[in-house]
C-alpha atoms as a PDB file:
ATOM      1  CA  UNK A   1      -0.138 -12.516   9.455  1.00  0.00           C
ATOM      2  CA  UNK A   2      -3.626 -12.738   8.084  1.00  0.00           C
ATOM      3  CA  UNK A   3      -5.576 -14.824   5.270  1.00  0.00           C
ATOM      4  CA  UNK A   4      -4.223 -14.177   1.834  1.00  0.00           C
ATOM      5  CA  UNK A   5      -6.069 -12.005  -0.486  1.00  0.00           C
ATOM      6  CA  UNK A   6      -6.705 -13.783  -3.431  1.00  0.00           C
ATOM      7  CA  UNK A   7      -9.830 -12.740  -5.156  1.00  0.00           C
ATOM      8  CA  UNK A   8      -9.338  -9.938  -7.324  1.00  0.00           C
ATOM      9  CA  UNK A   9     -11.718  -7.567  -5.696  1.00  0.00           C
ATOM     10  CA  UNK A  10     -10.292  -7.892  -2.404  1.00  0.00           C
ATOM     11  CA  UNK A  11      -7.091  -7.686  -3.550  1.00  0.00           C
ATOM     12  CA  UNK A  12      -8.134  -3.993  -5.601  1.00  0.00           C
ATOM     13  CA  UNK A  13     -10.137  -3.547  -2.111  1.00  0.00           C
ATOM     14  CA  UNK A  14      -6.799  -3.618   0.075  1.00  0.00           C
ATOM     15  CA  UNK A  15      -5.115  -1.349  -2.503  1.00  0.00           C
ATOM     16  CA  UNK A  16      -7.602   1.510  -2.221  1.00  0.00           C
ATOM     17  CA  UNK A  17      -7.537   1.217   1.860  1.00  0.00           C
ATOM     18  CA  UNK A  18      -4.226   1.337   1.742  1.00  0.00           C
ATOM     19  CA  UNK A  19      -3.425   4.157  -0.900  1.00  0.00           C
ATOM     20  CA  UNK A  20      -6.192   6.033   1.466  1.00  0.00           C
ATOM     21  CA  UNK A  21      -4.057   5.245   4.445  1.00  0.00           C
ATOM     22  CA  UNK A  22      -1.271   6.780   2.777  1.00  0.00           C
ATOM     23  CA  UNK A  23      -3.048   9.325   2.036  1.00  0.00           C
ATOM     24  CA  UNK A  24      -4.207  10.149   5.681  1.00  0.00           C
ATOM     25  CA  UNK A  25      -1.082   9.630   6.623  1.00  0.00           C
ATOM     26  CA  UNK A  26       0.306  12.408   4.372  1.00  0.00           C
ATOM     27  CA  UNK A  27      -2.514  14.657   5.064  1.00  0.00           C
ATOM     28  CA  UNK A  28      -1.926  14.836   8.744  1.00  0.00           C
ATOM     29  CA  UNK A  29       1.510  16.331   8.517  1.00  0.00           C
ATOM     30  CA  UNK A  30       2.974  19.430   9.289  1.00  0.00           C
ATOM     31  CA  UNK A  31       5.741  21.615   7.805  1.00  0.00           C
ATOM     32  CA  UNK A  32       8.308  20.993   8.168  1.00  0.00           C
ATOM     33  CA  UNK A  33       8.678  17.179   8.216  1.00  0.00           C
ATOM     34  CA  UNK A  34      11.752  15.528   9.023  1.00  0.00           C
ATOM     35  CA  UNK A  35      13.385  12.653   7.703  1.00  0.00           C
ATOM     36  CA  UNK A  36      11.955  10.064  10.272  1.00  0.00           C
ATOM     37  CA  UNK A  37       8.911  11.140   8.753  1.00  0.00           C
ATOM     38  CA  UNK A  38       9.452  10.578   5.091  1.00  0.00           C
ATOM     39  CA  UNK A  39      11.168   7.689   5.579  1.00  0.00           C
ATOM     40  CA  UNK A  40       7.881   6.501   7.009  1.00  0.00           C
ATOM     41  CA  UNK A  41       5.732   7.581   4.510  1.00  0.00           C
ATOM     42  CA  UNK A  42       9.005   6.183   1.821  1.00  0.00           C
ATOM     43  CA  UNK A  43       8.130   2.578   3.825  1.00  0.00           C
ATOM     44  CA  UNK A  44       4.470   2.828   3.168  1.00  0.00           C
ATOM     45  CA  UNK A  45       5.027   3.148  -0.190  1.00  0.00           C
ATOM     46  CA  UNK A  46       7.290   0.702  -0.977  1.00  0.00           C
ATOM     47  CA  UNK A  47       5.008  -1.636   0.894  1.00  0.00           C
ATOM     48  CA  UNK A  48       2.350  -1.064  -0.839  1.00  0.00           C
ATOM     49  CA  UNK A  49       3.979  -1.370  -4.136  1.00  0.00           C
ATOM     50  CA  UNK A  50       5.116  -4.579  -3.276  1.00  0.00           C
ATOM     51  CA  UNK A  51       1.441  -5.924  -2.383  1.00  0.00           C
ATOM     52  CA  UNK A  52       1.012  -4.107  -6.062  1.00  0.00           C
ATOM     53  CA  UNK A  53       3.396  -6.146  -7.731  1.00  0.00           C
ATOM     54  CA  UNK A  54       1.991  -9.487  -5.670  1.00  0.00           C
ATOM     55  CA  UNK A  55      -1.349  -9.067  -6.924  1.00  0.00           C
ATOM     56  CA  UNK A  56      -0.184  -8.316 -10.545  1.00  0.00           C
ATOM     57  CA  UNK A  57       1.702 -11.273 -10.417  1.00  0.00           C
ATOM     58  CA  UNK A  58      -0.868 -13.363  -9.020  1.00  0.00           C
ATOM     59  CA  UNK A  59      -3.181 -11.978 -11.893  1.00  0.00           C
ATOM     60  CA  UNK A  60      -0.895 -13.372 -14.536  1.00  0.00           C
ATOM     61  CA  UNK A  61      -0.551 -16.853 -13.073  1.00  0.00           C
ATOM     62  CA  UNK A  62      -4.411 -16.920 -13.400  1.00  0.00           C
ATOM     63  CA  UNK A  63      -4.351 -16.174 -16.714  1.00  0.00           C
END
């Protein structure tokens, strides 16, 4: 899947590009969105909440 992120600045690096994803994501649609949609967008977020929790996680095994 890829190399884990385990410093703590490219872990906060691959938060803000994907909270800007979301946010381009969001941006670029149109009234009226269906449910396809924001279950997409509902996806992205829990995915990136996840990745949130990971790294907060990771960040008290460190201490």
């Amino acid at each position: 899947m890829g190399n884990a992120l385990k410093g703590k600045d490219d872990q906060f690096s691959y938060i803000k590009n994907r909270v800007s994803m979301l946010n381009d994501v969001v941006e670029s649609m149109e009234p009226p969105v269906d449910a396809e949609e924001l279950k997409r967008v509902e996806d992205m977020i829990q995915s990136l909440n996840g990745k949130v929790v990971r790294f907060r996680q990771d960040r008290k095994e460190e201490e």
